[in-house]
PDB file of N, CA and C in Angstrom:
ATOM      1  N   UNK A   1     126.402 199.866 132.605  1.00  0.00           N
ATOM      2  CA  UNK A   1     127.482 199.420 131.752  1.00  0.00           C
ATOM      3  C   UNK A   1     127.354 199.976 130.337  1.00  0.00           C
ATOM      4  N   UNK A   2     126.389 200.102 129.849  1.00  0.00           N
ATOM      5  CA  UNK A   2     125.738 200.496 128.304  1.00  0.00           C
ATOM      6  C   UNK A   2     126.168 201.736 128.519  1.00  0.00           C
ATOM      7  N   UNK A   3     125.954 202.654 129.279  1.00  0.00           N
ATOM      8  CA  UNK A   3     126.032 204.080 129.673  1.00  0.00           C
ATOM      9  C   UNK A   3     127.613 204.435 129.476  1.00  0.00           C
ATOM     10  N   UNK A   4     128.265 203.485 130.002  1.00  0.00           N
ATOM     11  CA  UNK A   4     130.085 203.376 130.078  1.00  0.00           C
ATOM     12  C   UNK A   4     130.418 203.518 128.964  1.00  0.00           C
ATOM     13  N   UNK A   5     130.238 202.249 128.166  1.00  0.00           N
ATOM     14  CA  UNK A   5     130.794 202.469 127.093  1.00  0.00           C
ATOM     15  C   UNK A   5     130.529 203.064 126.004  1.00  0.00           C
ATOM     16  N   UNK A   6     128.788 203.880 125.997  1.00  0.00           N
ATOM     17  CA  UNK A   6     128.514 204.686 125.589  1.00  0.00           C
ATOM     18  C   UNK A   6     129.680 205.973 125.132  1.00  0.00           C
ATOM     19  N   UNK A   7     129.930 206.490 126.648  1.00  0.00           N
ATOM     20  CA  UNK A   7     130.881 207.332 127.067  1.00  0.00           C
ATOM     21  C   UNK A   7     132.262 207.285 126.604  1.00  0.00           C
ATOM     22  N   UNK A   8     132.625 206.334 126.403  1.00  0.00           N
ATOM     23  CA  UNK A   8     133.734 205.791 125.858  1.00  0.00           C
ATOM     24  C   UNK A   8     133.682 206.070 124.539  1.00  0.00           C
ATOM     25  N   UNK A   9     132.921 206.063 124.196  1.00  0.00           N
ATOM     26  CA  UNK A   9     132.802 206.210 122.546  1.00  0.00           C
ATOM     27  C   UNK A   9     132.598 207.235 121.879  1.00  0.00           C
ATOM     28  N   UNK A  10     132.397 208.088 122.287  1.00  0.00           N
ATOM     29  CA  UNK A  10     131.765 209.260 121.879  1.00  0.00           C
ATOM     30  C   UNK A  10     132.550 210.588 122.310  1.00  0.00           C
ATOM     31  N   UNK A  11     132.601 211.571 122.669  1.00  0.00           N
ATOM     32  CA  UNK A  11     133.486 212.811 121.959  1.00  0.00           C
ATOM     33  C   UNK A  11     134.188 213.113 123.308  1.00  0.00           C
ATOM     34  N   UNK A  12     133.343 212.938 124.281  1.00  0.00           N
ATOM     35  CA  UNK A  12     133.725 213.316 125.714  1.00  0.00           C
ATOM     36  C   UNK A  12     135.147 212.890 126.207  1.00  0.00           C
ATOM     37  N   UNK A  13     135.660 211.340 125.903  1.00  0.00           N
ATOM     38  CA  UNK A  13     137.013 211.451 126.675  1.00  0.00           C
ATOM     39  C   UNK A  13     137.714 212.001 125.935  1.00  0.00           C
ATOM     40  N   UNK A  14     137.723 212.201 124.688  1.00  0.00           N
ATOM     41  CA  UNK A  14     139.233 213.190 123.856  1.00  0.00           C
ATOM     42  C   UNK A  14     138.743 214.120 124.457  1.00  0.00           C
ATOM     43  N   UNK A  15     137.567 215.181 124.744  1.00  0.00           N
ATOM     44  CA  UNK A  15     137.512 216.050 125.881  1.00  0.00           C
ATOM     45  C   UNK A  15     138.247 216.497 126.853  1.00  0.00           C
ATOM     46  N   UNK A  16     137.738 215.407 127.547  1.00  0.00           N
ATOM     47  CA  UNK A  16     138.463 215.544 128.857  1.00  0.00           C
ATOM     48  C   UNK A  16     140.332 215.315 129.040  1.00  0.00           C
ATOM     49  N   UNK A  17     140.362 214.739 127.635  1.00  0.00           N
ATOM     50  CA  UNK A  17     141.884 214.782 127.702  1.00  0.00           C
ATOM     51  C   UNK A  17     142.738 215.855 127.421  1.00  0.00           C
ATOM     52  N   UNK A  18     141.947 216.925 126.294  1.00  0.00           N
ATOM     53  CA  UNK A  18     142.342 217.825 125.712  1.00  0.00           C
ATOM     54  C   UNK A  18     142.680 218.817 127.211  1.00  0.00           C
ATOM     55  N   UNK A  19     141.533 218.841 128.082  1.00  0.00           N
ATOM     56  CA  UNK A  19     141.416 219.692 129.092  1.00  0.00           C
ATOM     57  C   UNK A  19     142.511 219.435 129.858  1.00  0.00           C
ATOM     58  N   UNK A  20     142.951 218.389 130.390  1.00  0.00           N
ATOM     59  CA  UNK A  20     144.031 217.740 131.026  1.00  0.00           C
ATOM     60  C   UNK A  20     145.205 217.661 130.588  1.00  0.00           C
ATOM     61  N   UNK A  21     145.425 217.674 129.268  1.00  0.00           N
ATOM     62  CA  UNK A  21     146.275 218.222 128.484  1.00  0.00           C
ATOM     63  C   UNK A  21     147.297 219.636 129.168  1.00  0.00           C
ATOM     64  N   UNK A  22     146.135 220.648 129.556  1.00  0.00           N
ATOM     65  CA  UNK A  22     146.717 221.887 129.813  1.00  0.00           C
ATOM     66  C   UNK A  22     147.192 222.463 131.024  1.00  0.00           C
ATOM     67  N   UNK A  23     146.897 221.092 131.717  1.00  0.00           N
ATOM     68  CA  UNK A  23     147.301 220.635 133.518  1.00  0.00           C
ATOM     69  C   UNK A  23     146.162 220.118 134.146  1.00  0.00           C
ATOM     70  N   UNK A  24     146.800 219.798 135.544  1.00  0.00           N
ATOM     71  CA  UNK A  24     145.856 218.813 136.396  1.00  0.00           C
ATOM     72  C   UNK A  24     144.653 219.579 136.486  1.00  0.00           C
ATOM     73  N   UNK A  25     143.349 219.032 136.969  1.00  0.00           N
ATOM     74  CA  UNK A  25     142.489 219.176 137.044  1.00  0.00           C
ATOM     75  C   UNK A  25     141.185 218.726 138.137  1.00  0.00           C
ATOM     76  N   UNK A  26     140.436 218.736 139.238  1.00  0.00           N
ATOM     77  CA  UNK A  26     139.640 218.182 140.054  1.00  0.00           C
ATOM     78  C   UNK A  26     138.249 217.688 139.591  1.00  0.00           C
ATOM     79  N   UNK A  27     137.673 216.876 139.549  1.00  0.00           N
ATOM     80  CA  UNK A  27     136.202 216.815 139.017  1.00  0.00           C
ATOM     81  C   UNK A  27     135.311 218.534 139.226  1.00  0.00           C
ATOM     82  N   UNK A  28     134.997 218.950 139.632  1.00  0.00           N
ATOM     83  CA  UNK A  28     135.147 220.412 139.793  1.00  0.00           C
ATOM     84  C   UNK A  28     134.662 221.262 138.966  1.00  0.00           C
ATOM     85  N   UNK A  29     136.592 221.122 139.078  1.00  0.00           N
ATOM     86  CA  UNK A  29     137.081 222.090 137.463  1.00  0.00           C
ATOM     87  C   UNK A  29     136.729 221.436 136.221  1.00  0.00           C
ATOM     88  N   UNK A  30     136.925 219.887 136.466  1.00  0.00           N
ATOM     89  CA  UNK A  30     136.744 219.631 134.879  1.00  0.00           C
ATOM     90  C   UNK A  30     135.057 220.156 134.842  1.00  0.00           C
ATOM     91  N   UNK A  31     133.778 219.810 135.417  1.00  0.00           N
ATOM     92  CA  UNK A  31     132.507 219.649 134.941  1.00  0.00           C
ATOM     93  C   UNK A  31     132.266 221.171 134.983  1.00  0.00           C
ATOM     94  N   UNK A  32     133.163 222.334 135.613  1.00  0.00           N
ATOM     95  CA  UNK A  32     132.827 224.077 135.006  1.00  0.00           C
ATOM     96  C   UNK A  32     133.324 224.398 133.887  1.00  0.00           C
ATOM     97  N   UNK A  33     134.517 223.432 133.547  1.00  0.00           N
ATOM     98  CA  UNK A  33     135.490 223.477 132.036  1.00  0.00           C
ATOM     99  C   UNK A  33     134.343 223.226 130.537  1.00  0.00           C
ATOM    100  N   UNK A  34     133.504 221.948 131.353  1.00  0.00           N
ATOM    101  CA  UNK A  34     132.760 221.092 129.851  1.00  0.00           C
ATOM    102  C   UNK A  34     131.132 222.399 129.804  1.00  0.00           C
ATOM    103  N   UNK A  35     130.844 222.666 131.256  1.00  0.00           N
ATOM    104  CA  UNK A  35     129.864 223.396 131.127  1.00  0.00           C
ATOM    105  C   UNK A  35     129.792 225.050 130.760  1.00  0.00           C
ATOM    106  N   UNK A  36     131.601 225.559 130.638  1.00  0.00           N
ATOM    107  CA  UNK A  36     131.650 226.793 129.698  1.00  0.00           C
ATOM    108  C   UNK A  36     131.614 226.455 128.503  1.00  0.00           C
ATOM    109  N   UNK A  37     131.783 225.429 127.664  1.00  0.00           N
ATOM    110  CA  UNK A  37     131.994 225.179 126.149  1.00  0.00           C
ATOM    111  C   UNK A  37     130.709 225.185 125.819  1.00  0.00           C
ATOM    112  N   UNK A  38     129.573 224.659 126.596  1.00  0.00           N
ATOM    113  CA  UNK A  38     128.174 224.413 126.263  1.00  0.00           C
ATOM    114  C   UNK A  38     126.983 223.232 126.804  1.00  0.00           C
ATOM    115  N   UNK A  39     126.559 223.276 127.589  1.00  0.00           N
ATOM    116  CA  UNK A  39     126.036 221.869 128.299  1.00  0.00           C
ATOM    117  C   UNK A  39     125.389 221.506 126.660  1.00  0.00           C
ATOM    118  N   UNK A  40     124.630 222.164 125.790  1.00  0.00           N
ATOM    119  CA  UNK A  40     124.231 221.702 124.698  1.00  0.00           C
ATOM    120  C   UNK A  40     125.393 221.027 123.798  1.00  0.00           C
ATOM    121  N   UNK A  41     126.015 221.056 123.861  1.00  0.00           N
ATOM    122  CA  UNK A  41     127.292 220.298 122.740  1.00  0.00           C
ATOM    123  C   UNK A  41     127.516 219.126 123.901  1.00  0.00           C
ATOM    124  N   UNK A  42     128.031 219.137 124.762  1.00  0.00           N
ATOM    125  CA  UNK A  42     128.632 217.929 125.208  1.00  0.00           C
ATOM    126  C   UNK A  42     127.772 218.559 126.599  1.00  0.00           C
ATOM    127  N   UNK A  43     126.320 217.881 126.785  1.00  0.00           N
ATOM    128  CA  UNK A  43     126.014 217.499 128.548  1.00  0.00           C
ATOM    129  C   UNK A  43     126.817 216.419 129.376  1.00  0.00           C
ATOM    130  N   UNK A  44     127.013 217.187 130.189  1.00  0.00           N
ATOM    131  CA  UNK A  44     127.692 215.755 131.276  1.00  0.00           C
ATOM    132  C   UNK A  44     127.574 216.201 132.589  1.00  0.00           C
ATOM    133  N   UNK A  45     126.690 215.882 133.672  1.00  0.00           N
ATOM    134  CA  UNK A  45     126.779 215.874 134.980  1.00  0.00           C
ATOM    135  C   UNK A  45     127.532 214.917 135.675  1.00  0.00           C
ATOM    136  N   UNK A  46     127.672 215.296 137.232  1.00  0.00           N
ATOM    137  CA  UNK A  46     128.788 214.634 137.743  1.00  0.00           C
ATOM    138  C   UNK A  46     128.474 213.145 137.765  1.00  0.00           C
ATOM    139  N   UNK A  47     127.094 212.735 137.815  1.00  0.00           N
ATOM    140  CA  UNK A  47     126.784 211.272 137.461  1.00  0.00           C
ATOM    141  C   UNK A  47     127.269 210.440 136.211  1.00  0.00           C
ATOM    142  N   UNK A  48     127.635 211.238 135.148  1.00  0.00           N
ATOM    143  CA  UNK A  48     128.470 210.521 133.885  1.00  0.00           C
ATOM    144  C   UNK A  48     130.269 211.282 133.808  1.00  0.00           C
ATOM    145  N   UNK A  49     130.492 212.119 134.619  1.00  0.00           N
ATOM    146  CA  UNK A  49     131.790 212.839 134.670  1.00  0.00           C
ATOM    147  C   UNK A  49     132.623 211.921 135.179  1.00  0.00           C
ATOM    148  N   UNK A  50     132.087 211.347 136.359  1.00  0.00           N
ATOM    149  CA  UNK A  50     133.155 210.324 137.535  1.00  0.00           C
ATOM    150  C   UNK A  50     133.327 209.023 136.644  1.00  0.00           C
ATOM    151  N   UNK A  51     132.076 208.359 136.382  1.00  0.00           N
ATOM    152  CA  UNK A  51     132.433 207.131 135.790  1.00  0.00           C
ATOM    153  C   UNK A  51     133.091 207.060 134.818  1.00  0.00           C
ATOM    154  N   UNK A  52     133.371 207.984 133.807  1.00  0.00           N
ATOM    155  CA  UNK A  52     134.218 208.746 132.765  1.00  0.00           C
ATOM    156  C   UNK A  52     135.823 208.436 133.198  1.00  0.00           C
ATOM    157  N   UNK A  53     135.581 209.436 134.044  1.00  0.00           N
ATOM    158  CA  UNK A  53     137.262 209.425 134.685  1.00  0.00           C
ATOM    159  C   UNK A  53     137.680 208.604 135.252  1.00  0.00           C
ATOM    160  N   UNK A  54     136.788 207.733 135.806  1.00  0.00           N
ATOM    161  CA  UNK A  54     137.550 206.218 136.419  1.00  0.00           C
ATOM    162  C   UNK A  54     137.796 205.308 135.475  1.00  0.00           C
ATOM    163  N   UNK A  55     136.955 205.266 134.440  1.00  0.00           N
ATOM    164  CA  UNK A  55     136.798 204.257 133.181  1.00  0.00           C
ATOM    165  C   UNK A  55     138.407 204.636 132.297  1.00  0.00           C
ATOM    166  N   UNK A  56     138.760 206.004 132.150  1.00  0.00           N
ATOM    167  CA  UNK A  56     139.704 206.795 131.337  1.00  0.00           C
ATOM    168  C   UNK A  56     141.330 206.293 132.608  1.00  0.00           C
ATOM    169  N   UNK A  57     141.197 206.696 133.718  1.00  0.00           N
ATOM    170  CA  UNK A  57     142.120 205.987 134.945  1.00  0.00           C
ATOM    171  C   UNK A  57     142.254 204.840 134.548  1.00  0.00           C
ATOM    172  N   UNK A  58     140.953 203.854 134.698  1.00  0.00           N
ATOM    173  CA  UNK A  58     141.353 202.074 134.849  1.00  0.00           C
ATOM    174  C   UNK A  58     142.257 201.762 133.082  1.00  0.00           C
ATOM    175  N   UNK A  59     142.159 202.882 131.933  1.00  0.00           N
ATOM    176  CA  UNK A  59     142.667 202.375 131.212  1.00  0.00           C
ATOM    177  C   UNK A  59     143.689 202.938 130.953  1.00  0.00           C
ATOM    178  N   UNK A  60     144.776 203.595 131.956  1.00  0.00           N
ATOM    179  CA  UNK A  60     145.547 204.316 131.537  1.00  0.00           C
ATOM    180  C   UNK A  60     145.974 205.528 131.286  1.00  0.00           C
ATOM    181  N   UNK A  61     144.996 206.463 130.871  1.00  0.00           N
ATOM    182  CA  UNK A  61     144.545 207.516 129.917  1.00  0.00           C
ATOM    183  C   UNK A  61     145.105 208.510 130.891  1.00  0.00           C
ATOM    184  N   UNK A  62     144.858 208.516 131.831  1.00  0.00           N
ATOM    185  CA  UNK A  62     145.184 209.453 133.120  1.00  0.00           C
ATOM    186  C   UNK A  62     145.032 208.944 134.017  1.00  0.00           C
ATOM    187  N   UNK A  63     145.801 209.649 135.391  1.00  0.00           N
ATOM    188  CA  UNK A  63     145.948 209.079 136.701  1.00  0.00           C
ATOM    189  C   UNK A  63     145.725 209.952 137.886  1.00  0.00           C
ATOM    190  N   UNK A  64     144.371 209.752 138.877  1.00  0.00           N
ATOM    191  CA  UNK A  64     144.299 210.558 139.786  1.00  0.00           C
ATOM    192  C   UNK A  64     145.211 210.536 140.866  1.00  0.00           C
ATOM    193  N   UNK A  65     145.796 211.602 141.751  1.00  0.00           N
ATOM    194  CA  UNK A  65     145.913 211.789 142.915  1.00  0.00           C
ATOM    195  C   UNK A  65     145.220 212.668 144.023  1.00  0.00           C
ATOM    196  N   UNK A  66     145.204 211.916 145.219  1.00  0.00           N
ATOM    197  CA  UNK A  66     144.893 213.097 146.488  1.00  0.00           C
ATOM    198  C   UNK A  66     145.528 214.180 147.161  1.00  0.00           C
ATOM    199  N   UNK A  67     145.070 215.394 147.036  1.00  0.00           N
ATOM    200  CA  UNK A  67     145.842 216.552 147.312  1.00  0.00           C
ATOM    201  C   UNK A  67     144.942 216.777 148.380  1.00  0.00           C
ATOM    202  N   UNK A  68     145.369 217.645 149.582  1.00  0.00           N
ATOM    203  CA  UNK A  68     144.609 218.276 150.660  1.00  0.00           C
ATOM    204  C   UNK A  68     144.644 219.799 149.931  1.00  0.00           C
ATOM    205  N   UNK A  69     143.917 220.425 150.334  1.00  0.00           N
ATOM    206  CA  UNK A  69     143.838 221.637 150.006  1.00  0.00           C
ATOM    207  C   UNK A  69     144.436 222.637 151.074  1.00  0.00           C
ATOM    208  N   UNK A  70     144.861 223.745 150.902  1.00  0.00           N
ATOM    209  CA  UNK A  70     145.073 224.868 151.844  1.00  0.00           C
ATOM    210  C   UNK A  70     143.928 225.052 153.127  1.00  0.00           C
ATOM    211  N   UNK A  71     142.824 225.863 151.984  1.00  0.00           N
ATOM    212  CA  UNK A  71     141.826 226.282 152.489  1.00  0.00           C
ATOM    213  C   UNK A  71     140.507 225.457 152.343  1.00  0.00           C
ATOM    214  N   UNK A  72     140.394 224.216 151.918  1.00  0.00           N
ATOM    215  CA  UNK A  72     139.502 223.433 151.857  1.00  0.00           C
ATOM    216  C   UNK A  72     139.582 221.744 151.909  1.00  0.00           C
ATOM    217  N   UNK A  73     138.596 221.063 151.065  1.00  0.00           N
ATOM    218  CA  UNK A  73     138.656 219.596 151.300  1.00  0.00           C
ATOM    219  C   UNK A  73     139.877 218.837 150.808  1.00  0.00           C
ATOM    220  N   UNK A  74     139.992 217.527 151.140  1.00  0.00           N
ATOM    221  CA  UNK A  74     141.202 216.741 150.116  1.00  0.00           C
ATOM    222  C   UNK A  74     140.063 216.534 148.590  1.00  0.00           C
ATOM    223  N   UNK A  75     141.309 216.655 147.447  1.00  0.00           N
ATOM    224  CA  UNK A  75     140.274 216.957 146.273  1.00  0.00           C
ATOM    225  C   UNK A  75     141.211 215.360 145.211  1.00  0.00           C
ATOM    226  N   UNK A  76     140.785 215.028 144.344  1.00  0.00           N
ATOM    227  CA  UNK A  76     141.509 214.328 143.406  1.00  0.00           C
ATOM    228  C   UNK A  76     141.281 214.908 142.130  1.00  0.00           C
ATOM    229  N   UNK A  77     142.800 215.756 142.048  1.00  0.00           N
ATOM    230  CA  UNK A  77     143.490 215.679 141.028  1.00  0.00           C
ATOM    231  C   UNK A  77     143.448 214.853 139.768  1.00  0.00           C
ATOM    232  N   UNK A  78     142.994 214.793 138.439  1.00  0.00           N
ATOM    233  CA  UNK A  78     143.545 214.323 137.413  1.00  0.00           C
ATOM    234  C   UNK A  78     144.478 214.793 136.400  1.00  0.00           C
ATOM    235  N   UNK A  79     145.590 213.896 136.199  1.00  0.00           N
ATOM    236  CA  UNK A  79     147.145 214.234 135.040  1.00  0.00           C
ATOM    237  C   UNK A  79     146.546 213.348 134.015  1.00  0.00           C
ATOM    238  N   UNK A  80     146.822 213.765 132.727  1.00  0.00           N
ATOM    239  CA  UNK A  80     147.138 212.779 131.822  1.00  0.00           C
ATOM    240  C   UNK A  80     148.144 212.096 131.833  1.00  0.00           C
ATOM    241  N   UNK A  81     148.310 211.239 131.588  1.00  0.00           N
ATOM    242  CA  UNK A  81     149.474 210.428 131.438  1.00  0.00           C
ATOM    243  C   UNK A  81     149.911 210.430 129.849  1.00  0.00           C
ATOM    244  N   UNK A  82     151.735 209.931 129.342  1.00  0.00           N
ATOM    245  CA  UNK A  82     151.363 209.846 128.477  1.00  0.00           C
ATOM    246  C   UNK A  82     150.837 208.756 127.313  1.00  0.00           C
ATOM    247  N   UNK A  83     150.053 208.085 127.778  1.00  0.00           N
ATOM    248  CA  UNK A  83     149.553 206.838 126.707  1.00  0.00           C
ATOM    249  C   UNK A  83     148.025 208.093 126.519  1.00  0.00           C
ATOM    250  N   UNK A  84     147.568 208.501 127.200  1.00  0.00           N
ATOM    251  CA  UNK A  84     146.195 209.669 126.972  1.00  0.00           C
ATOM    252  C   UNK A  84     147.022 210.688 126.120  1.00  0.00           C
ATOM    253  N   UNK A  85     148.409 210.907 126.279  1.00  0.00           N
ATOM    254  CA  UNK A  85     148.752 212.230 125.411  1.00  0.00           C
ATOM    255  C   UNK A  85     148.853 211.526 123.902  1.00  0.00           C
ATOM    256  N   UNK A  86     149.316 210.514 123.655  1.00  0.00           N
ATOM    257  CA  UNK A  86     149.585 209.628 122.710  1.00  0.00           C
ATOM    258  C   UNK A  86     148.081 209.789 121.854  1.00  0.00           C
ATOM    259  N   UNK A  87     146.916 209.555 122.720  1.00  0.00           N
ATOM    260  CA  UNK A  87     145.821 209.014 122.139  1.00  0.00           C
ATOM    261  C   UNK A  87     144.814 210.283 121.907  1.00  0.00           C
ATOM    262  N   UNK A  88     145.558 211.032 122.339  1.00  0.00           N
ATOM    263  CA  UNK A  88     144.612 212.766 121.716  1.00  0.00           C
ATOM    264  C   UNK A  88     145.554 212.878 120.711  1.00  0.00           C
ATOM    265  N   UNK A  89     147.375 213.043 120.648  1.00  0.00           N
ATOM    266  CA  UNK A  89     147.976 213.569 119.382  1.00  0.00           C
ATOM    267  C   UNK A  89     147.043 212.636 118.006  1.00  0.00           C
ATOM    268  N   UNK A  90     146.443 211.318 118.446  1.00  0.00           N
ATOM    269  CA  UNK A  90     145.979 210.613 117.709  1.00  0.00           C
ATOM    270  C   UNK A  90     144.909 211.309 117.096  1.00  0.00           C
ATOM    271  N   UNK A  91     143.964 211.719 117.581  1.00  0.00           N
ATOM    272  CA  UNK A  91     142.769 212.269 117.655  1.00  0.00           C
ATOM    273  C   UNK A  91     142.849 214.092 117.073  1.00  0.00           C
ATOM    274  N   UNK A  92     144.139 214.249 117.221  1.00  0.00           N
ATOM    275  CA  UNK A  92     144.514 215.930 116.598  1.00  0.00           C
ATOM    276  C   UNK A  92     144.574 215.746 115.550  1.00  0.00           C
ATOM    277  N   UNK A  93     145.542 214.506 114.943  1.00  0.00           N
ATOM    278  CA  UNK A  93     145.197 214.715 113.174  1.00  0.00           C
ATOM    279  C   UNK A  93     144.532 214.201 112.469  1.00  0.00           C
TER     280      UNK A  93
END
């Protein structure tokens, strides 16, 4: 729980919103997205990525769906929504 709201607090969900911002996204993509910017600036493995995105989901921020893939697994998708677009324009100025 400490770990949660850790996460919450700190630089990672305007992150992940910014990223989502620029279209949907799979856990995936987002944790190759945070690990080209720099695992040294913002570390996050998939053990703090998921609880992130469910914590950022349960409040709104964005909303997953299940897509099947063509050529592979069913994956979940994350959109921002806009109360998350609201709360990065917040965070832009």
């Amino acid at each position: 729980m400490k770990r949660e709201r850790e996460l919450l607090k700190g630089p990672a969900p305007i992150a992940l919103l910014e990223i989502l911002s620029r279209g949907a996204a799979f856990g995936g993509q987002l944790s190759q997205t945070l690990a080209s910017v720099g695992d040294e600036i913002l570390p996050m493995g998939h053990g703090s990525l998921y609880p992130l995105l469910y914590n950022l989901e349960a409040k709104g921020l964005l909303k997953g769906k299940w897509h099947q893939a063509h050529d592979g697994p069913r994956r979940r998708y994350y959109l921002i929504t806009p109360a998350g677009r609201e709360l990065l324009a917040h965070h832009q100025t």
